[in-house]
Protein backbone atom coordinates (compact mmCIF):
# COMPACT_ATOMS: atom_id res chain seq x y z
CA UNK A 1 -22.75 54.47 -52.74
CA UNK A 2 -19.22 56.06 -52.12
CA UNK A 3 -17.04 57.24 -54.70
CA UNK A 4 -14.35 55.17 -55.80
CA UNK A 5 -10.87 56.85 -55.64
CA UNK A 6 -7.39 56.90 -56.76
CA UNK A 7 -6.49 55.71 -52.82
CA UNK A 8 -8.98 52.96 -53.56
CA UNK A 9 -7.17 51.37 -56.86
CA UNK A 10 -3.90 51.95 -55.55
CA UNK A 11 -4.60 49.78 -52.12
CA UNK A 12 -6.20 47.54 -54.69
CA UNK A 13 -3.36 47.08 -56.82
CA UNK A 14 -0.94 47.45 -54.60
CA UNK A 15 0.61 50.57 -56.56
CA UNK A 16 1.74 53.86 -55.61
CA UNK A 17 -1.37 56.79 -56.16
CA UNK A 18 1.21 58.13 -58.95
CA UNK A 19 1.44 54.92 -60.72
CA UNK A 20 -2.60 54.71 -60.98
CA UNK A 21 -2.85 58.33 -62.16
CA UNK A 22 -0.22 57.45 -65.19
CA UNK A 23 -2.20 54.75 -65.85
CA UNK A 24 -5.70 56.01 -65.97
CA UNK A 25 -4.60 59.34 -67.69
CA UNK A 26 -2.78 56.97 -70.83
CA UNK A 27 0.87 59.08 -69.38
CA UNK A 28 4.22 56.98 -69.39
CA UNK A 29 6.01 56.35 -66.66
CA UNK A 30 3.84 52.30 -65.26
CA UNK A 31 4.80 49.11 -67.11
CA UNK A 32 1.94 47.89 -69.80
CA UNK A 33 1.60 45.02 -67.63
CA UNK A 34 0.66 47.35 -64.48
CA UNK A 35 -1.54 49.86 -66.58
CA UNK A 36 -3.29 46.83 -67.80
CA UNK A 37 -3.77 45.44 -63.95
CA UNK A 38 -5.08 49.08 -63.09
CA UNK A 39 -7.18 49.60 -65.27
CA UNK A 40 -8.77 46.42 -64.75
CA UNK A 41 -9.48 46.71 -61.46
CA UNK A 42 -10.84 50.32 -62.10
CA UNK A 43 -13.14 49.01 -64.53
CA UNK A 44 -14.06 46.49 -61.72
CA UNK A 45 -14.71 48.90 -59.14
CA UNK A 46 -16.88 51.43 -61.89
CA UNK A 47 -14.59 53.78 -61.10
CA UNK A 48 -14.87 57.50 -63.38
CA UNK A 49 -12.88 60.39 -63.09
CA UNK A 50 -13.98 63.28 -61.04
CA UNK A 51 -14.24 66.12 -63.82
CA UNK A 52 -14.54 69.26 -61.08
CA UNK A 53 -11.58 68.46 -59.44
CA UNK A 54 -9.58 67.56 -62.80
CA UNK A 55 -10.66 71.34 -63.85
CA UNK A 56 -9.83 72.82 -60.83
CA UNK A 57 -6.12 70.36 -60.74
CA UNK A 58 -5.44 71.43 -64.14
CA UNK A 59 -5.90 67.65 -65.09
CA UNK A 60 -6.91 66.21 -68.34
CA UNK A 61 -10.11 66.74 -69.90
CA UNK A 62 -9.78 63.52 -71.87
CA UNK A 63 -11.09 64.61 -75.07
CA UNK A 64 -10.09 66.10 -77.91
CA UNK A 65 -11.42 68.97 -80.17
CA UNK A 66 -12.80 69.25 -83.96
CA UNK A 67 -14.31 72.11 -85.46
CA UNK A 68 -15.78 71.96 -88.78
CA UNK A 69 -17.34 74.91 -90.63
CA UNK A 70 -18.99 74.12 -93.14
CA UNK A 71 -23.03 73.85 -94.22
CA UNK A 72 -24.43 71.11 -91.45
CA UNK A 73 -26.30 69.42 -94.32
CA UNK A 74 -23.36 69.40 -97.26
CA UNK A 75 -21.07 67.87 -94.39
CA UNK A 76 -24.00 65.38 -94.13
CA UNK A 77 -23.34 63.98 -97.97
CA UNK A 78 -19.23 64.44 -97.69
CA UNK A 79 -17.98 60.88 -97.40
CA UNK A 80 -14.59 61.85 -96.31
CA UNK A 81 -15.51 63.70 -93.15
CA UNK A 82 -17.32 60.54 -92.19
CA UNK A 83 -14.41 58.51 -92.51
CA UNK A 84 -11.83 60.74 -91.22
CA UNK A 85 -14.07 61.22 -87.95
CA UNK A 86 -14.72 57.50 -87.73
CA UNK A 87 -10.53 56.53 -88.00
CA UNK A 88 -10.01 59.25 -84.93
CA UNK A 89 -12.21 57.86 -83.34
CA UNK A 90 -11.00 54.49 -83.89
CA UNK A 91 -7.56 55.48 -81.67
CA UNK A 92 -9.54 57.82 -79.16
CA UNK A 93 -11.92 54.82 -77.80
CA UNK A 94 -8.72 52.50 -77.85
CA UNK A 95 -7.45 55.14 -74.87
CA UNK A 96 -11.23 56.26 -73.67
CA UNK A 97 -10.50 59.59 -74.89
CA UNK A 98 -13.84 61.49 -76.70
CA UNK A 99 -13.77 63.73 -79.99
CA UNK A 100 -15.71 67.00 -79.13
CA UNK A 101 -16.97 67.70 -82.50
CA UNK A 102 -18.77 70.88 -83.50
CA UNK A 103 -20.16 72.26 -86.65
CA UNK A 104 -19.72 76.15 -86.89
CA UNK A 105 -21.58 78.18 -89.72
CA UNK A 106 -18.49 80.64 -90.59
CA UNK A 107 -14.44 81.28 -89.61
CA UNK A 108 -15.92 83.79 -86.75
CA UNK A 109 -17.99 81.01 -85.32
CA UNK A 110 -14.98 78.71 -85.44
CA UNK A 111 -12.63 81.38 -83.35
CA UNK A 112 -14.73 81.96 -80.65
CA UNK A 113 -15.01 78.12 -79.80
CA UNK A 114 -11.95 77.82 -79.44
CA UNK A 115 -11.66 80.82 -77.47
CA UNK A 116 -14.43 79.02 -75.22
CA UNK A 117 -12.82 75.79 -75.41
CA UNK A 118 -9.78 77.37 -73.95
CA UNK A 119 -10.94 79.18 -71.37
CA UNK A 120 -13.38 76.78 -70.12
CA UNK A 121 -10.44 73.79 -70.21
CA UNK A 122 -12.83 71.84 -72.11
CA UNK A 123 -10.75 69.69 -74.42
CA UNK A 124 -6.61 68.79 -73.98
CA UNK A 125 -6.07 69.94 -77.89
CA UNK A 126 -7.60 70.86 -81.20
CA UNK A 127 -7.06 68.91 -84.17
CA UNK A 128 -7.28 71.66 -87.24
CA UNK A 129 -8.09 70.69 -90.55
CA UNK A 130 -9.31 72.66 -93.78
CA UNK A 131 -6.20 74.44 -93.64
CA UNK A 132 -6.43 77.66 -95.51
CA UNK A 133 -4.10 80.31 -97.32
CA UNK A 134 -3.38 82.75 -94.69
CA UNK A 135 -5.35 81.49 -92.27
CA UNK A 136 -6.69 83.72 -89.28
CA UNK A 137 -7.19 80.48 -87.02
CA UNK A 138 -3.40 79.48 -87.02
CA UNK A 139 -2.23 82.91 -84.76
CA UNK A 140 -5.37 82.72 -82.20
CA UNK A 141 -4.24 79.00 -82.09
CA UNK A 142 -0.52 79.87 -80.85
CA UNK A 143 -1.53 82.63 -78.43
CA UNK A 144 -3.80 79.91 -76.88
CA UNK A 145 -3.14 77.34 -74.63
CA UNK A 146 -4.03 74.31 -76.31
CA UNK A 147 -2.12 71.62 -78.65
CA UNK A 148 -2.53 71.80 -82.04
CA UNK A 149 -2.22 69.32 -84.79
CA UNK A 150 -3.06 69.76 -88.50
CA UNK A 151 -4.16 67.39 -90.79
CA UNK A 152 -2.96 68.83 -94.29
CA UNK A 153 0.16 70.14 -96.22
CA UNK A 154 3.04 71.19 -93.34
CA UNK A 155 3.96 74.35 -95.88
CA UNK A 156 -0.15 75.78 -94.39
CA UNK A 157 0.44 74.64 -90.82
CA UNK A 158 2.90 77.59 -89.70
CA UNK A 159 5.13 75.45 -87.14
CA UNK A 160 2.06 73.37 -85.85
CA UNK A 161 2.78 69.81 -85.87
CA UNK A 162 1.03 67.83 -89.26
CA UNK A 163 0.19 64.70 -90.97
CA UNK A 164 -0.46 65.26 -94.43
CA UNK A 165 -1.19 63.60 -97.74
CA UNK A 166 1.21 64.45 -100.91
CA UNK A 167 -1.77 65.75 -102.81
CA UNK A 168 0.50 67.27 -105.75
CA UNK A 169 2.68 64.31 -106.34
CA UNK A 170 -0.91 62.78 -106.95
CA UNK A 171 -2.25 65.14 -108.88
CA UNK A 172 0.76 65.46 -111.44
CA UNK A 173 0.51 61.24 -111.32
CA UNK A 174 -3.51 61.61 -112.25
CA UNK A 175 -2.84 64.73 -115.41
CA UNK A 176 -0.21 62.05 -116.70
CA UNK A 177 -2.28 59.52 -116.12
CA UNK A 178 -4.98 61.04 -118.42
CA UNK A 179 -2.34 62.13 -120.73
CA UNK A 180 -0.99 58.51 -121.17
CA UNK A 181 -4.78 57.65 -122.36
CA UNK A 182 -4.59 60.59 -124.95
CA UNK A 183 -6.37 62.92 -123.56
CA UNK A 184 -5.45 66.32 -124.82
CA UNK A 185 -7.85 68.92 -122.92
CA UNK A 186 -8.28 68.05 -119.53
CA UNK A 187 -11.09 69.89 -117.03
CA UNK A 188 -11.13 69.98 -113.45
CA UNK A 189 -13.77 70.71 -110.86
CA UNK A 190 -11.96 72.48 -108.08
CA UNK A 191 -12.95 72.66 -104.77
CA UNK A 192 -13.25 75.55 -102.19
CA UNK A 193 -11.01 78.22 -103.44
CA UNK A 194 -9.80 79.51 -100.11
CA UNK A 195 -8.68 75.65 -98.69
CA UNK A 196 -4.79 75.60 -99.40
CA UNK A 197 -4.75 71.96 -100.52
CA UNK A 198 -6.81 73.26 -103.41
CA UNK A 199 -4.52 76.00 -104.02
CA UNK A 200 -1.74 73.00 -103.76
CA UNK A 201 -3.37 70.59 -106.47
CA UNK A 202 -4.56 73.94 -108.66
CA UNK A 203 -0.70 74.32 -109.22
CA UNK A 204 0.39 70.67 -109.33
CA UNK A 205 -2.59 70.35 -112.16
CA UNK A 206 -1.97 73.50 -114.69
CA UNK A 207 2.72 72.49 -113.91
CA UNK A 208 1.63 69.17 -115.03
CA UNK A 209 -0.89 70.18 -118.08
CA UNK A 210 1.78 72.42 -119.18
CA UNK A 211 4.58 70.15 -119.12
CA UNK A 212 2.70 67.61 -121.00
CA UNK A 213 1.49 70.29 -123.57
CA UNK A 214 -2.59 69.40 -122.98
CA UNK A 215 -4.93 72.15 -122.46
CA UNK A 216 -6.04 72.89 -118.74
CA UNK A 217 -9.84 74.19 -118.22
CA UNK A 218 -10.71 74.92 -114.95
CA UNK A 219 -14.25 75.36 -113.03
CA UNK A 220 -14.24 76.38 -109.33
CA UNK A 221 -16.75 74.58 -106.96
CA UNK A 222 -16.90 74.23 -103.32
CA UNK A 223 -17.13 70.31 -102.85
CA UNK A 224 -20.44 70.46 -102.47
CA UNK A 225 -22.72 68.11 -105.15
CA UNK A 226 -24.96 70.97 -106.27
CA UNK A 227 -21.68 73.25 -107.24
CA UNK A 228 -20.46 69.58 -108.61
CA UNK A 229 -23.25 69.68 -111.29
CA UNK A 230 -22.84 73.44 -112.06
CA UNK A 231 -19.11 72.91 -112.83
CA UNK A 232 -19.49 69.79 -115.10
CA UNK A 233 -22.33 71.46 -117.18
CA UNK A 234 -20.28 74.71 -117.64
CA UNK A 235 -17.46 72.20 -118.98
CA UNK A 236 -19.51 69.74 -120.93
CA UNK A 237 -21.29 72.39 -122.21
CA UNK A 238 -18.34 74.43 -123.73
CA UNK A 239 -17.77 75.01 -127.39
CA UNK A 240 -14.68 72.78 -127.03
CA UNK A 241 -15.38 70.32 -124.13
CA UNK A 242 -12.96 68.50 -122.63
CA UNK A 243 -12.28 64.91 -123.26
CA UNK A 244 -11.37 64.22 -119.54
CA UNK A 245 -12.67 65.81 -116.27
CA UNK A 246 -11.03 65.47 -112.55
CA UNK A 247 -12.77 66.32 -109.66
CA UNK A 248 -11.64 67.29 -106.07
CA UNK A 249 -13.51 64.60 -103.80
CA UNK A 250 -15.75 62.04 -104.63
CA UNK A 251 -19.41 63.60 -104.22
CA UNK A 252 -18.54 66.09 -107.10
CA UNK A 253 -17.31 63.72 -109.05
CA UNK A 254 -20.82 61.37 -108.43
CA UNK A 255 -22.75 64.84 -109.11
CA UNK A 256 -20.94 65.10 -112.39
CA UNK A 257 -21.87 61.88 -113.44
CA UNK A 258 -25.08 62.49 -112.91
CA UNK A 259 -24.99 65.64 -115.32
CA UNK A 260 -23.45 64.23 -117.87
CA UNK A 261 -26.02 61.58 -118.25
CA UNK A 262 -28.94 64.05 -118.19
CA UNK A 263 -27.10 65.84 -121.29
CA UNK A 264 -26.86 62.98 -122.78
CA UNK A 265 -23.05 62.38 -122.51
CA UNK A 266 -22.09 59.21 -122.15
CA UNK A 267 -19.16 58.01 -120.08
CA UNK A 268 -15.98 56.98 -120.51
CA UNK A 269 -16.97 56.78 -124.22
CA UNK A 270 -17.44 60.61 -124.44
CA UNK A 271 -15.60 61.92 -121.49
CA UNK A 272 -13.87 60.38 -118.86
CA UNK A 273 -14.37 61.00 -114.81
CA UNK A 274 -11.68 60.74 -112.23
CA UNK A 275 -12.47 60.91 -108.44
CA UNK A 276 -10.52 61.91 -105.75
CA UNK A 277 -10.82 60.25 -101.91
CA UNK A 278 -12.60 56.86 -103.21
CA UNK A 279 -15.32 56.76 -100.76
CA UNK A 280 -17.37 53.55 -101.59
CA UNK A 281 -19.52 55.92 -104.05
CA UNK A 282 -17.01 55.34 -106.67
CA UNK A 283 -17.85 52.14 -106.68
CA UNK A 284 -21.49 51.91 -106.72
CA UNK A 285 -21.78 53.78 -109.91
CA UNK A 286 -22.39 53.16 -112.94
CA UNK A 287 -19.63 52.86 -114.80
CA UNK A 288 -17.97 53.18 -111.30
CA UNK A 289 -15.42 55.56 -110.98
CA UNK A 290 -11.83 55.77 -111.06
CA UNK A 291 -10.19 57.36 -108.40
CA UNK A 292 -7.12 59.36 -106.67
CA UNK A 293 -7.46 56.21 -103.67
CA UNK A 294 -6.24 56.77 -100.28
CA UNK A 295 -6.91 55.47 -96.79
CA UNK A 296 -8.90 57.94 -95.11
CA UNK A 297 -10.10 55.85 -91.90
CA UNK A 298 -5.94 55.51 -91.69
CA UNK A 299 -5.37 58.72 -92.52
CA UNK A 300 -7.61 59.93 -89.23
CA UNK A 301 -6.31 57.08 -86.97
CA UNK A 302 -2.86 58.48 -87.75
CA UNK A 303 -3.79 61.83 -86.77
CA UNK A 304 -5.16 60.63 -83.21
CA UNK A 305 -1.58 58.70 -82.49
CA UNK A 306 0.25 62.18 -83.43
CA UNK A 307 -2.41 64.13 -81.41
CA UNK A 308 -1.56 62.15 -78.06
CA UNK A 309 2.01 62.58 -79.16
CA UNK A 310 1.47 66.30 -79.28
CA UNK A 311 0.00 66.12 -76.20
CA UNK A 312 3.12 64.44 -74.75
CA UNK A 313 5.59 67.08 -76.40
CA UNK A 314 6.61 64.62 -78.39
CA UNK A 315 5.27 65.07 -82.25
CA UNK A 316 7.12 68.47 -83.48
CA UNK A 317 7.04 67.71 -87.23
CA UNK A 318 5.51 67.25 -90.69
CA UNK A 319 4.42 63.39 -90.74
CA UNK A 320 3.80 62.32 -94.60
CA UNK A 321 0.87 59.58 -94.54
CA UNK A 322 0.15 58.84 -97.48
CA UNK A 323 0.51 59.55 -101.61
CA UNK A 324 -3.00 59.13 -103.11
CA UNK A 325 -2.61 56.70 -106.05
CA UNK A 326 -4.93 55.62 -109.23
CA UNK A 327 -7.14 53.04 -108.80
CA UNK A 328 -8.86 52.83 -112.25
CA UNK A 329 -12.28 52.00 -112.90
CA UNK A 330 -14.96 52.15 -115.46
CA UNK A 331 -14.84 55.98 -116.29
CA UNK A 332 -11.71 56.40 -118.00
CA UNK A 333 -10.56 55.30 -121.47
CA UNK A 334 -8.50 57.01 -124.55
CA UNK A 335 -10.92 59.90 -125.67
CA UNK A 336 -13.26 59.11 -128.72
């Protein structure tokens, strides 16, 4: 069976070979009305793009790239990875563009596929998250040629374009939250030390403790369940527990439920839990949990539109999608 081609739509259509190559690449420059006649009739005719000549043209590879580093089976259990991935991919079908996801064991791993995903053209751009304090990926990512967009705080994205989530406002809205219940001593169960948003919220959380006069008590974990479970016993287990604990995602925060039943702590009427992320976890505890709530499925769909814009040269900036805010639950209530 011959190939269908770009001649072949055209004559089809009755279009220019430019106008069918805007079209089918998702580029400006056709009418909605004649993209949507296009790629009709390529759909039609089974057409599919011819991926040794695009490499050779210096065409589009029509998918995008997502490295994650990270333990394969902790990002198994991480409910916001899992949403995240699934609101990408939500805008990426909508344009029949792929995600190229892969799971790297360290930072090293990480740089060389990018390195390989540059120099084998195998993705238009790299969507970056996990953003970290001085972070070795951001000047490889410059010299290379490949658009970049972050997902996280625009202050860790050196000049990259970035949508990001006000994670401090939040977390000085969840201390005073917990304050405004009475809570005096307030623990939190960090999570990976060298991710900047946790460096962002760390601040936001000890400024707001401070201002309101409570005690801070901190326990660094790595968002991981296991490390949840080891950070609420060290705090519940204290000489002078706190009355209130906050956790950095949602799985901890599950984890540390857990652990405080199995030491016989009851919640809220002991301590009191809040989540961050609200996965649907939260809510199929018991007590279910309150929660720092955002949109994360919107939160990645947002990313893909600004990632196509990057790709166009036309997303330069910091893009603000959200303020997490409380939704409260079962697992907070004035201390005892």
């Amino acid at each position: 069976m011959a190939r269908i081609t770009i001649n072949e739509i055209a004559r089809r259509c009755g279009v220019s070979k430019g106008a069918v190559s805007y079209a089918l690449n998702g580029r400006p420059g056709v009418s909605d009305e004649t993209r949507e006649r296009i790629l009709k009739v390529a759909r039609e005719l089974g057409w599919a793009p011819n991926w040794t000549a695009r490499m050779l043209s210096g065409s589009r590879t029509e998918a995008f790239g997502l490295v994650l580093t990270r333990n394969p089976r902790v990002l198994g259990s991480e409910p916001f990875f899992m949403e995240l991935i699934s609101g990408i991919e939500s805008v990426l079908s909508e344009r029949s563009y792929a995600l190229l996801l892969q799971v790297t064991a360290d930072l090293d791993a990480e740089l060389d596929t990018y390195r390989k995903w540059n120099s084998e053209r195998r993705v238009d751009g790299v969507i970056l998250v996990d953003l970290r304090v001085d972070d070795p990926r951001i000047p490889l990512l410059h010299k290379l040629d490949l658009p970049v967009l972050c997902i996280g705080d625009p202050g860790l994205a050196a000049g990259f374009p970035a949508v990001w989530t006000d994670d401090a406002t939040a977390m000085i809205n969840a201390v005073d939250y917990l304050v405004g219940l009475g809570h005096r001593k307030i623990g939190r169960v960090s999570g990976t030390a060298d991710h900047g948003q946790v460096g962002i919220r760390g601040e936001a959380f000890r400024g707001a403790c401070e201002r309101a006069g409570v005690e801070p008590m901190i326990a660094d974990s790595d968002f991981s369940a296991e490390a949840g479970r080891t950070a609420t016993r060290e705090l519940i287990t204290a000489d002078d527990p706190p009355t209130a604990v906050l956790y950095d995602n949602d799985i901890m925060a599950v984890a540390g439920l857990s652990t405080c039943l199995e030491l016989g702590v009851t919640v809220p009427d002991q301590v009191s839990l809040l989540a961050w992320d609200d996965s649907s976890l939260c809510q199929i505890t018991h007590p279910s949990l309150s929660a720092m709530s955002h949109d994360v499925m919107a939160y990645g769909a947002h990313a893909a539109r600004r990632m196509f814009e990057v790709l166009e040269g036309t997303a330069t900036g910091a893009y603000l999608d959200s303020v997490p805010t409380l939704t409260e639950r079962d697992s907070t209530r004035p201390p005892p």
